[in-house]
N, C-alpha and C. Protein backbone atom coordinates (compact mmCIF):
# COMPACT_ATOMS: atom_id res chain seq x y z
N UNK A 1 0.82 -1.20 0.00
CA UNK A 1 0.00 0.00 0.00
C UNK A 1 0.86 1.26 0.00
N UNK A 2 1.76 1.01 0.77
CA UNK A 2 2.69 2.21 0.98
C UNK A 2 3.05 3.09 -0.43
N UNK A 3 3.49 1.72 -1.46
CA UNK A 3 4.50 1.95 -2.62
C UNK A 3 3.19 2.75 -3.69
N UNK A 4 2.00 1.72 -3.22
CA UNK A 4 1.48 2.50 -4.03
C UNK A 4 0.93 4.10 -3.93
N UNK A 5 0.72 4.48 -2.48
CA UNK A 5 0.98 5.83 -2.50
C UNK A 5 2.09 6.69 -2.47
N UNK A 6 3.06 6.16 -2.70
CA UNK A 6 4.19 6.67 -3.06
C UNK A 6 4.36 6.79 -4.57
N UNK A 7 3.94 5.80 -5.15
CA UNK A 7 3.73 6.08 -6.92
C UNK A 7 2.63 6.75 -7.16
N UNK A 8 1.76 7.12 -6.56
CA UNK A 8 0.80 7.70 -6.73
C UNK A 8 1.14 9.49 -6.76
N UNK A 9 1.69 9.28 -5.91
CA UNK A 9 2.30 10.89 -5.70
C UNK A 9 3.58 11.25 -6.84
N UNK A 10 4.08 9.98 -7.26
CA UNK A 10 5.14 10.18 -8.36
C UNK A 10 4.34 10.56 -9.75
N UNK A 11 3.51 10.11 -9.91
CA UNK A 11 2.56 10.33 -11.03
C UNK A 11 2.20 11.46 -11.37
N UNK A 12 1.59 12.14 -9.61
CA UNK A 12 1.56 13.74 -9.85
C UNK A 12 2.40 14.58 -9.77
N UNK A 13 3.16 13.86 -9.33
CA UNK A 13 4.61 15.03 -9.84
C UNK A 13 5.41 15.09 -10.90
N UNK A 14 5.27 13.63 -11.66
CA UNK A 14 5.39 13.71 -13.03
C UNK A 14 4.39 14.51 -13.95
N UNK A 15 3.13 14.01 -13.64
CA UNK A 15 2.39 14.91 -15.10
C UNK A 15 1.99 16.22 -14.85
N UNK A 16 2.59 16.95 -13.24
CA UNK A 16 2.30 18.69 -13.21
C UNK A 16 3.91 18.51 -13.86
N UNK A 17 4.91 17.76 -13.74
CA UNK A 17 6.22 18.05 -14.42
C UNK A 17 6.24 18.62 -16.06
N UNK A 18 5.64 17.88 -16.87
CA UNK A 18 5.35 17.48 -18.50
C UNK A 18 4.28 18.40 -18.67
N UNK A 19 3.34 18.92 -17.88
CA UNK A 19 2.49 19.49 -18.65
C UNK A 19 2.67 20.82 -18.04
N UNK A 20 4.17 21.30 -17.36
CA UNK A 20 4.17 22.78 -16.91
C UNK A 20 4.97 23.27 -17.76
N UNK A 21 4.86 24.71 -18.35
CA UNK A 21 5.82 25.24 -18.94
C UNK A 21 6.95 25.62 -18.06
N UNK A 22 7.99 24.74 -18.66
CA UNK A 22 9.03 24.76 -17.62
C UNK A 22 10.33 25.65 -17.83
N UNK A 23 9.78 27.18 -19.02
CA UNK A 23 10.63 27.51 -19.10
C UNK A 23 11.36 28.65 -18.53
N UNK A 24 10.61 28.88 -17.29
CA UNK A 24 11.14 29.55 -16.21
C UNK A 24 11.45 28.92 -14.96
N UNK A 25 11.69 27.95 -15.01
CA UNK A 25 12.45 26.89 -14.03
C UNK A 25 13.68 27.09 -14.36
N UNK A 26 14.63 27.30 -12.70
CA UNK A 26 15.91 27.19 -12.95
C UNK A 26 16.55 25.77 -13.43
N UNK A 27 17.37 26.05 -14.63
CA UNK A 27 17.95 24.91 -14.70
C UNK A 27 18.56 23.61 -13.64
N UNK A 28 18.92 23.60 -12.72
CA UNK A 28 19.33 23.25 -11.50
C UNK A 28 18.30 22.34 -11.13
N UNK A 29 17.02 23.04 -10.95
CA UNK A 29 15.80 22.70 -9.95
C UNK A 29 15.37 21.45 -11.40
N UNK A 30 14.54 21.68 -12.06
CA UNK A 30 14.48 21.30 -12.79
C UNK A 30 15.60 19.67 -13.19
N UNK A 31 16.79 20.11 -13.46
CA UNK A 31 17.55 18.46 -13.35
C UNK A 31 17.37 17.74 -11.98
N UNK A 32 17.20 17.96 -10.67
CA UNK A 32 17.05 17.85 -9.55
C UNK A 32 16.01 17.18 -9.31
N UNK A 33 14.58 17.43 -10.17
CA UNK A 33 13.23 17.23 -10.15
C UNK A 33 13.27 15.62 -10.94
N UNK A 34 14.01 16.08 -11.75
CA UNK A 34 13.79 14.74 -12.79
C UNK A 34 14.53 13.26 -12.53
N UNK A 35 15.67 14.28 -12.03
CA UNK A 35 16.99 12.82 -11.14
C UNK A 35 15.98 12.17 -9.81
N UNK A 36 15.31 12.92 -9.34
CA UNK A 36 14.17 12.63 -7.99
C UNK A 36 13.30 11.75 -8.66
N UNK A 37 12.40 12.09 -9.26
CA UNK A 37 11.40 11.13 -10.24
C UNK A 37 11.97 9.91 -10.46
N UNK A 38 12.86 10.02 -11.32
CA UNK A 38 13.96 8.71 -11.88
C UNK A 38 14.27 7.84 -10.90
N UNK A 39 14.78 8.78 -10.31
CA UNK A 39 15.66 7.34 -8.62
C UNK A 39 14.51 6.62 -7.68
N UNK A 40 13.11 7.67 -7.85
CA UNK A 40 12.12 6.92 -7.25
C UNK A 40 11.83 5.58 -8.16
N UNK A 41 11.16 5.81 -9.26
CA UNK A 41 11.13 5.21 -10.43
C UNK A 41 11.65 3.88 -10.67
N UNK A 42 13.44 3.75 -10.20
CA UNK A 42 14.32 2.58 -9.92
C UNK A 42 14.50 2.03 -9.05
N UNK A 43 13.99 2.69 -8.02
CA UNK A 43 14.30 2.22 -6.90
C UNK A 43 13.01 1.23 -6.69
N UNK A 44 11.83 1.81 -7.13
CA UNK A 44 10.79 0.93 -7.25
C UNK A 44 11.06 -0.39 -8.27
N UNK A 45 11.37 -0.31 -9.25
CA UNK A 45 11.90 -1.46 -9.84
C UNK A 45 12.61 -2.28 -9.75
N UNK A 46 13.27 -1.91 -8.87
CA UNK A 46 14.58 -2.94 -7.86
C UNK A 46 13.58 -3.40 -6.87
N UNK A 47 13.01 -2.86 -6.32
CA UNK A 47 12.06 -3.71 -5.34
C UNK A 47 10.90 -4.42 -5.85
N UNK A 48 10.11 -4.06 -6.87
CA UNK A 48 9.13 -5.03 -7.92
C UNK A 48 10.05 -6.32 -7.98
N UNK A 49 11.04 -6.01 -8.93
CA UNK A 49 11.92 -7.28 -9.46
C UNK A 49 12.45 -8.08 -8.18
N UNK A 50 12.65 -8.07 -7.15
CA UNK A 50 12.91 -8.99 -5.84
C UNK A 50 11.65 -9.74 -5.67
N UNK A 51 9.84 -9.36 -6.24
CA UNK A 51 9.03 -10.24 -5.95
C UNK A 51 9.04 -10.81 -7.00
N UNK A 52 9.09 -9.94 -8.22
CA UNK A 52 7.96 -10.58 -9.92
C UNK A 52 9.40 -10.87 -10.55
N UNK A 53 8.52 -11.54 -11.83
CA UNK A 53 9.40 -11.80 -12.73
C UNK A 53 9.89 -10.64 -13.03
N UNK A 54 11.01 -10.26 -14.32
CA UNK A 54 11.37 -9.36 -14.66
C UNK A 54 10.32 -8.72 -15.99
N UNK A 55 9.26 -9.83 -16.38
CA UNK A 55 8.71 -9.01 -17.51
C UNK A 55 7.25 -8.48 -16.46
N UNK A 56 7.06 -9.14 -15.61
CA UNK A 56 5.72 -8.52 -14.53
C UNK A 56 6.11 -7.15 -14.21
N UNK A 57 7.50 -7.45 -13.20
CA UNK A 57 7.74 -6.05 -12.69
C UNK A 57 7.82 -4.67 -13.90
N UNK A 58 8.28 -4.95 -14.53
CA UNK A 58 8.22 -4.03 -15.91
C UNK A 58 7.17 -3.37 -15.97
N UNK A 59 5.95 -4.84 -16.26
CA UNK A 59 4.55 -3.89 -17.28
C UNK A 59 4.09 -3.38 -15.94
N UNK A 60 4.01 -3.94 -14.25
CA UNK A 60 3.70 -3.42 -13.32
C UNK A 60 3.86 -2.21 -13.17
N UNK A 61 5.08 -1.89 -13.73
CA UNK A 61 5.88 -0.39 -13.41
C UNK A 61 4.64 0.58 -14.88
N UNK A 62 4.89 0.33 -15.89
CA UNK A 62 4.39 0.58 -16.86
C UNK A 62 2.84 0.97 -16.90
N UNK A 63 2.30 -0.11 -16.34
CA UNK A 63 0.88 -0.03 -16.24
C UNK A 63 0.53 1.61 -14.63
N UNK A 64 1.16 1.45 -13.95
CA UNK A 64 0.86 2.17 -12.89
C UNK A 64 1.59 3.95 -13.60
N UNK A 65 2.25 4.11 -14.42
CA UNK A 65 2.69 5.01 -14.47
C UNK A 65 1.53 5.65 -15.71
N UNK A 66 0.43 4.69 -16.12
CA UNK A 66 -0.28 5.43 -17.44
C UNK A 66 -1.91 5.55 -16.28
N UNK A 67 -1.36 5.59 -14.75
CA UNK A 67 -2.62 5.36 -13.83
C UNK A 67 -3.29 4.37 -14.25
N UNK A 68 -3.14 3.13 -14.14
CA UNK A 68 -3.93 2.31 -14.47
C UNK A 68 -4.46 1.84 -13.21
N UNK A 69 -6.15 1.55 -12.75
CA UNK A 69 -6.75 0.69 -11.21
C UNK A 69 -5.89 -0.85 -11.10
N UNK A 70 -5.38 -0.60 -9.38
CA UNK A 70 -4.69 -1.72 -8.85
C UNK A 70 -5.26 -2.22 -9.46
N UNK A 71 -6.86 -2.77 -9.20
CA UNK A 71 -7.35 -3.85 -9.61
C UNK A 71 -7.46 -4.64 -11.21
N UNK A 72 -6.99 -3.49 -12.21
CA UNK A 72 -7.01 -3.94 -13.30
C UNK A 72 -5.76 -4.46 -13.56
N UNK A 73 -4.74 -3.76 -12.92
CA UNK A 73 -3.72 -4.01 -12.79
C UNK A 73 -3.34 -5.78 -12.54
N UNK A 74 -3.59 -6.03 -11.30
CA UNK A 74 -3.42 -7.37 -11.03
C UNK A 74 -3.72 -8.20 -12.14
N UNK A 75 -4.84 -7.72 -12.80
CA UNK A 75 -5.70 -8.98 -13.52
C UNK A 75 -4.86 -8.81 -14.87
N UNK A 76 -3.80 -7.44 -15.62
CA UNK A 76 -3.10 -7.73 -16.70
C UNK A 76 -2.22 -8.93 -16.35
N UNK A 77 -1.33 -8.47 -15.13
CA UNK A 77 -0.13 -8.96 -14.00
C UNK A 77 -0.53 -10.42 -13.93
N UNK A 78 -1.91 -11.12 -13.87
CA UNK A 78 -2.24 -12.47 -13.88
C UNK A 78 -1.98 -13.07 -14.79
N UNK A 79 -1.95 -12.26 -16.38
CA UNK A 79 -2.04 -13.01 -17.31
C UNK A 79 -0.34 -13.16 -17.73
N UNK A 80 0.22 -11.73 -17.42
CA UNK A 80 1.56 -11.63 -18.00
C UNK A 80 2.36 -12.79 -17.30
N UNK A 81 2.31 -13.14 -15.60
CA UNK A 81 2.46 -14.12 -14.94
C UNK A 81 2.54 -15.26 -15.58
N UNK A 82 1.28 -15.50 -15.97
CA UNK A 82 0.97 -17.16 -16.58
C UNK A 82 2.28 -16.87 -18.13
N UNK A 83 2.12 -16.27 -18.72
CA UNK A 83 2.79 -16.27 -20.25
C UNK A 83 4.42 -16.47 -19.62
N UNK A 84 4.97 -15.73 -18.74
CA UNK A 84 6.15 -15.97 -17.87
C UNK A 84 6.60 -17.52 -17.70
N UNK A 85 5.63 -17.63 -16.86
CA UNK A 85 5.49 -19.23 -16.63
C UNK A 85 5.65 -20.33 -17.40
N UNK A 86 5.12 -19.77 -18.68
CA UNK A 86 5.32 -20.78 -20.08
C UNK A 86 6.87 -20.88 -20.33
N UNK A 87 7.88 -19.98 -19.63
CA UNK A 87 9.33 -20.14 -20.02
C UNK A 87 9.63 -19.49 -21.38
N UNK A 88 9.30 -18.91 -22.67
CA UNK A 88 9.21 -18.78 -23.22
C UNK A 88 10.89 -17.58 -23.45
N UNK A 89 11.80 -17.84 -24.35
CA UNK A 89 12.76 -17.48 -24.44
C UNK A 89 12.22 -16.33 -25.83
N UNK A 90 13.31 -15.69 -26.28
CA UNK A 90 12.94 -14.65 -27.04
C UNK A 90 12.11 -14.59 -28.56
N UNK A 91 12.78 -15.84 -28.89
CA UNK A 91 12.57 -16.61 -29.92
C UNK A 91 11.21 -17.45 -30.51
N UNK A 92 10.72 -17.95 -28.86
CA UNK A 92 9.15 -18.41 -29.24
C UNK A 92 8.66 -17.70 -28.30
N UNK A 93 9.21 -16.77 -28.07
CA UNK A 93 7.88 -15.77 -27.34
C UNK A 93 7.65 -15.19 -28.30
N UNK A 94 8.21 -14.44 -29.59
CA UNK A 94 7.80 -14.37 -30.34
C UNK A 94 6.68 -14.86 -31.70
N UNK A 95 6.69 -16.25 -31.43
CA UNK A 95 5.90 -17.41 -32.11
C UNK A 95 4.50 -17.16 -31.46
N UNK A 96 4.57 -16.99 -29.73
CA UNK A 96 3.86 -17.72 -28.92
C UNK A 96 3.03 -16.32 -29.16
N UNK A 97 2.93 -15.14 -29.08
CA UNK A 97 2.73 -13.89 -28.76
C UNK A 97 1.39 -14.28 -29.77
N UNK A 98 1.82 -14.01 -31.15
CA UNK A 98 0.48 -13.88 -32.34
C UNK A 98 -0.66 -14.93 -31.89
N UNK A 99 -0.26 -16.27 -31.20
CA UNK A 99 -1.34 -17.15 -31.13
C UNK A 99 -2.52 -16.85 -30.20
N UNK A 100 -1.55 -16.50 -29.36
CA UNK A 100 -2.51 -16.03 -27.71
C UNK A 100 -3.30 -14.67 -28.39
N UNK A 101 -3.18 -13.83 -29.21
CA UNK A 101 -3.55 -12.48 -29.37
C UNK A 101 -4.74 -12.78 -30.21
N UNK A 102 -4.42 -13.90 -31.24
CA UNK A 102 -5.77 -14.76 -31.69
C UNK A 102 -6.60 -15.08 -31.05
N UNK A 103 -6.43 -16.27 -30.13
CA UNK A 103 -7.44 -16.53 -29.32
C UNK A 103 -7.77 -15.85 -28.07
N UNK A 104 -7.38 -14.94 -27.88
CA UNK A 104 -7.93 -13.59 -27.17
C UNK A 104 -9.03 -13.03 -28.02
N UNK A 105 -8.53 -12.78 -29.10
CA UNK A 105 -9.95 -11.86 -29.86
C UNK A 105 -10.93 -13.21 -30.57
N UNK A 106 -10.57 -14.25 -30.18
CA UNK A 106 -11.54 -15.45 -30.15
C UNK A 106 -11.62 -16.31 -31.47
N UNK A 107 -10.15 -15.99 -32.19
CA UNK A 107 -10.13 -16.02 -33.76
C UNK A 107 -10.04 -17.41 -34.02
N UNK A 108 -10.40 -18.35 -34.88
CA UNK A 108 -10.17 -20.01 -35.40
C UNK A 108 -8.73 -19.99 -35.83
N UNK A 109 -7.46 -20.77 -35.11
CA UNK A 109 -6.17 -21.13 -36.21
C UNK A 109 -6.38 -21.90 -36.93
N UNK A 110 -7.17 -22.63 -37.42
CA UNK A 110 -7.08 -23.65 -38.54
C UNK A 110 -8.41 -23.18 -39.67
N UNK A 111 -8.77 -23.81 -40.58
CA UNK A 111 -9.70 -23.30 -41.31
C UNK A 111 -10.83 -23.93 -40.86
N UNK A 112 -12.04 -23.08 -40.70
CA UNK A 112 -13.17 -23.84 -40.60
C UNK A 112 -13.77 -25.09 -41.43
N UNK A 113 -14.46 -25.91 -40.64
CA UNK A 113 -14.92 -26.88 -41.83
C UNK A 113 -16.09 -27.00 -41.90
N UNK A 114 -16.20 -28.06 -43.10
CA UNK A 114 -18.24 -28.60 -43.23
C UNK A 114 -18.35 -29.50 -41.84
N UNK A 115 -17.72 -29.93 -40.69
CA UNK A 115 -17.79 -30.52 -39.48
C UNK A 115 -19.54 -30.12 -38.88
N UNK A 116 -20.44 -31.20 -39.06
CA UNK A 116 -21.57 -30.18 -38.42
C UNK A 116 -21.95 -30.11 -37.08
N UNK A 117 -20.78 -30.86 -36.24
CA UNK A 117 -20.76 -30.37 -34.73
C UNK A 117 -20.12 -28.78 -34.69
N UNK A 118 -19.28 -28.35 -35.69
CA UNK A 118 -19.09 -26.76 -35.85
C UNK A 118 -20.11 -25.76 -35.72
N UNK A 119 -21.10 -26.29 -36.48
CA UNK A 119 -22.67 -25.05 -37.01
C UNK A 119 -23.57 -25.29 -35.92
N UNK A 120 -23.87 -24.01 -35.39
CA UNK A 120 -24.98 -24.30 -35.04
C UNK A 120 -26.24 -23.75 -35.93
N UNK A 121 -27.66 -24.72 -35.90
CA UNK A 121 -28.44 -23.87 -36.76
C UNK A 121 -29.51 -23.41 -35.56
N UNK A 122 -29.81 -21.80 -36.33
CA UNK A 122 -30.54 -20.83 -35.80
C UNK A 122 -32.03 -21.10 -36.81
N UNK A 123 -32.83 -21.48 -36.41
CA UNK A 123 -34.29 -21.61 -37.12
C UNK A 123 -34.93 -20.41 -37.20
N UNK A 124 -35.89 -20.23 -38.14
CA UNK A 124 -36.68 -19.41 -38.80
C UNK A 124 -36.98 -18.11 -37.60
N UNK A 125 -37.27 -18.72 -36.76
CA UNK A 125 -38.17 -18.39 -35.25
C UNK A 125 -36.66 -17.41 -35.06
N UNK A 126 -35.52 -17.68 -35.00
CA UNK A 126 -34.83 -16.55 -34.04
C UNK A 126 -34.52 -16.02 -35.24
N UNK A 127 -33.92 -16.28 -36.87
CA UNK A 127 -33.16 -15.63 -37.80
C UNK A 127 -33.65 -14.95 -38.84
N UNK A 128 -35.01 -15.15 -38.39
CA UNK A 128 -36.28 -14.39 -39.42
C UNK A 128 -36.00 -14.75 -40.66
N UNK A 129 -35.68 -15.74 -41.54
CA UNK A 129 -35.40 -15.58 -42.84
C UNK A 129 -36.01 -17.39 -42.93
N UNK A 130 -36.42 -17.48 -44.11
CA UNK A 130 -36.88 -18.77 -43.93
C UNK A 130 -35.62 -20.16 -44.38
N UNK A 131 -35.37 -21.15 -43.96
CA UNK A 131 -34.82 -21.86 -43.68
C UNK A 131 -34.11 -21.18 -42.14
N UNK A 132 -33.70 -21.10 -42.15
CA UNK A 132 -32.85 -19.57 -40.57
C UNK A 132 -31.34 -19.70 -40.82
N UNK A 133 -30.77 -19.97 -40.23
CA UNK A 133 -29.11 -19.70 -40.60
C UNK A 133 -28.69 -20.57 -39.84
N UNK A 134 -27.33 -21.33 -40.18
CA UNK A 134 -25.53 -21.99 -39.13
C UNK A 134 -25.21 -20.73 -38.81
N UNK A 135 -24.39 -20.78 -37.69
CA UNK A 135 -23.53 -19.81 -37.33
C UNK A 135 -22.54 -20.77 -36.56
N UNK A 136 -21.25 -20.66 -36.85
CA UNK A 136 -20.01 -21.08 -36.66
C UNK A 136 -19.50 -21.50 -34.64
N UNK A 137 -19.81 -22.13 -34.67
CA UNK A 137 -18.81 -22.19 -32.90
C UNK A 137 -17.40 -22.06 -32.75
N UNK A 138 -16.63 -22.11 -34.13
CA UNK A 138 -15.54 -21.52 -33.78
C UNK A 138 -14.70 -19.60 -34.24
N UNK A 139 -15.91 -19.61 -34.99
CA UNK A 139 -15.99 -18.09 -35.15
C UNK A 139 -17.48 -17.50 -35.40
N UNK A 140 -17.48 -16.98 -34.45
CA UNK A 140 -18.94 -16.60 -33.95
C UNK A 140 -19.67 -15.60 -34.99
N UNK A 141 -18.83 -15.13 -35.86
CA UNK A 141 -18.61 -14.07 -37.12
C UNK A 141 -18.96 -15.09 -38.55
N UNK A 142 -19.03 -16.64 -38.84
CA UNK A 142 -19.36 -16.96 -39.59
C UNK A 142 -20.77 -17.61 -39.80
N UNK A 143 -21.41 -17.08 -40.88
CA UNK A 143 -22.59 -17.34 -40.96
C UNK A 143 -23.10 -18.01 -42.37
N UNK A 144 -23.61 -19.39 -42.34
CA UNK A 144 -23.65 -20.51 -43.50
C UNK A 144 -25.36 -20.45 -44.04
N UNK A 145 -25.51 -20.72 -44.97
CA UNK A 145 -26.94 -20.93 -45.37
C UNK A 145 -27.16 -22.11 -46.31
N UNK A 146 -25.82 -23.02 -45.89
CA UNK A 146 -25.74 -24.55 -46.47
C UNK A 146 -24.87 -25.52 -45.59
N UNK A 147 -25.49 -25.66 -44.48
CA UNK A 147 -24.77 -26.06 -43.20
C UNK A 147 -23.77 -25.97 -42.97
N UNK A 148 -23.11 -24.95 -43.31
CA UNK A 148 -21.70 -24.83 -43.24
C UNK A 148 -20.67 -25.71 -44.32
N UNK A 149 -20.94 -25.33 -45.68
CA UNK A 149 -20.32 -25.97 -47.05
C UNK A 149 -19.10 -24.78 -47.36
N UNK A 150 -20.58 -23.93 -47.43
CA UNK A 150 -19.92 -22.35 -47.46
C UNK A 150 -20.38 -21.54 -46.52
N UNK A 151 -19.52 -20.50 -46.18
CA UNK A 151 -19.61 -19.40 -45.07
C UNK A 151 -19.45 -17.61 -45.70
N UNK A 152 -20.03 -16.56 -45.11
CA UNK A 152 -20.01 -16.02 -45.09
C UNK A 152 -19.12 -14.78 -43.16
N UNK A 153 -18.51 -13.86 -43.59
CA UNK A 153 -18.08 -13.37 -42.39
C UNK A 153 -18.77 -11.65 -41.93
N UNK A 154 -19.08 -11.88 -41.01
CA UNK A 154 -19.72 -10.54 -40.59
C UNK A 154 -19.19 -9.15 -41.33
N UNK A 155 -17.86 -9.14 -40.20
CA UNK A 155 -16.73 -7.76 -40.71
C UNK A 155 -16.58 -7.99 -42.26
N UNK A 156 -16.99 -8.92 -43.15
CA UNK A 156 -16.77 -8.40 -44.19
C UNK A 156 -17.81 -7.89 -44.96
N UNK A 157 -18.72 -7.56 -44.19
CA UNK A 157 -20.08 -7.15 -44.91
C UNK A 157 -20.51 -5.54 -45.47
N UNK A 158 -20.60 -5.48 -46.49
CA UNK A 158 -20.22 -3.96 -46.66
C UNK A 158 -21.78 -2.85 -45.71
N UNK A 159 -21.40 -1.90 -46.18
CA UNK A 159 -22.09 -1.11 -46.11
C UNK A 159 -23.59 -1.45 -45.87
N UNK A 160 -24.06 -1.83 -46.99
CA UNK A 160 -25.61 -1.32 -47.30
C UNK A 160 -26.10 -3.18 -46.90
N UNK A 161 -25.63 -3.66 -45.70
CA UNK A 161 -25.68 -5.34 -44.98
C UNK A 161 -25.55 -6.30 -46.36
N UNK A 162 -25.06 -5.73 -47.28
CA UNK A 162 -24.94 -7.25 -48.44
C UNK A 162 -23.98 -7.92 -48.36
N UNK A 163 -24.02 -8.81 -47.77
CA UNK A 163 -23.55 -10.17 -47.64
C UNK A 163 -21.72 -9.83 -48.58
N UNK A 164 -20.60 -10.52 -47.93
CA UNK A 164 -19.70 -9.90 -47.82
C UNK A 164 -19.13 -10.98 -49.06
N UNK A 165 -17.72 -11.58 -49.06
CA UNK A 165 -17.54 -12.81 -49.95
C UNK A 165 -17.61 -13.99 -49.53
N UNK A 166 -17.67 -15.13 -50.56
CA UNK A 166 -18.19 -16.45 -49.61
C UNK A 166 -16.77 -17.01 -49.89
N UNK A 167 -16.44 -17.72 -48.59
CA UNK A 167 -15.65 -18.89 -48.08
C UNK A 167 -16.07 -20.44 -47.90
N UNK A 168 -15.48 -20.99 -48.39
CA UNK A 168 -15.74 -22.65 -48.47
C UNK A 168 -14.90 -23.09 -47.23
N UNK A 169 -15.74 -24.16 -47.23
CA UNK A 169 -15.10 -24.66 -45.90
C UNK A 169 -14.57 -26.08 -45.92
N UNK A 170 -13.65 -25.97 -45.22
CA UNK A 170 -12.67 -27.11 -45.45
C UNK A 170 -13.20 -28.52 -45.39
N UNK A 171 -12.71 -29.70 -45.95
CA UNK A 171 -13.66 -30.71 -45.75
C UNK A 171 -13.41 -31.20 -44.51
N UNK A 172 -14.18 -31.64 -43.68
CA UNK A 172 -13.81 -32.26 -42.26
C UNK A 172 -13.19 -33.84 -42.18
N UNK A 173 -12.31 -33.89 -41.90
CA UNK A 173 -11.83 -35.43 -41.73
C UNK A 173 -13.20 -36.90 -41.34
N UNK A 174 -13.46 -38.01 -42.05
CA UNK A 174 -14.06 -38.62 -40.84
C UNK A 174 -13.67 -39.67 -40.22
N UNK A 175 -13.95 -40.11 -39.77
CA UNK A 175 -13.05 -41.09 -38.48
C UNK A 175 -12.40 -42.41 -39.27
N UNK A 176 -12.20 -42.55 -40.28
CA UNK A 176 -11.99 -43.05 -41.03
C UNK A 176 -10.66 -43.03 -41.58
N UNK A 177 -10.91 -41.72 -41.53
CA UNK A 177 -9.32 -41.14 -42.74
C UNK A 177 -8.19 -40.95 -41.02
């Protein structure tokens, strides 16, 4: 609690710093102000890094300096934690980064298929259109009007709602092959 009212107060003495015209500040005061900020700044990061990893304590530092709520805070700090945890060296953290950012925004890595445990169908009654529509369980954005043979995608729908370009869908393996 302490640290955080201590960064709390660094915050406001940083952004009356940046947003004062500082050009009647003695030079002196002014380097004095900023070497103060700074050494708080590190000194806090030397003490983060004795609990967290080194990429936690970082965005910790990072996240609190753009005012971000403890509480949201923790819950980035949970996730950056877990990705830590994976061990991940520079090389496939780089690999690893694009996948997770996918399935964060809830995206399919492989291509959808005609699989019809994939589709769900929406009947007349909820999709107003007669036969009613599939809509995709692995992208909630695809929408079929041949059980999922072919698909259509939301975001690609122009303007005036006409139906965007169609995508075929991959053939699904069956237990066979």
């Amino acid at each position: 609690m302490i640290a955080s009212i201590q960064l709390s107060e660094l915050q406001k003495q940083w952004s009356a710093l940046i947003t004062e015209d500082l050009s009647g500040l003695p030079k002196e005061a002014l380097i004095a102000t900023i070497k103060n900020l700074g050494s708080e700044l590190l000194e806090r990061t030397a003490v983060a890094e004795e609990n967290e990893s080194g990429m936690v304590a970082r965005s910790r530092i990072e996240l609190e300096l753009i005012g971000e709520e403890e509480e949201t805070i923790r819950g980035y700090l949970n996730v950056i934690q877990a990705f830590a945890n994976m061990g991940h060296s520079g090389g496939s953290a780089m690999c690893a980064i694009p996948v997770i950012y996918d399935l964060l925004q809830q995206k399919n890595l492989s291509p959808l298929t005609d699989n019809p445990y994939e589709w769900i169908h929406h009947g007349e009654d909820v999709w107003g259109e007669p036969g009613g529509v599939w809509q995709n369980r692995r992208n909630s954005e695809a929408f079929s009007k041949d059980a999922g043979k072919t698909y259509t995608l939301l975001s690609e729908r122009k303007k005036d709602k006409e139906e965007g370009p169609l995508h075929y869908s991959a053939k699904a393996l069956s237990k066979d092959e």
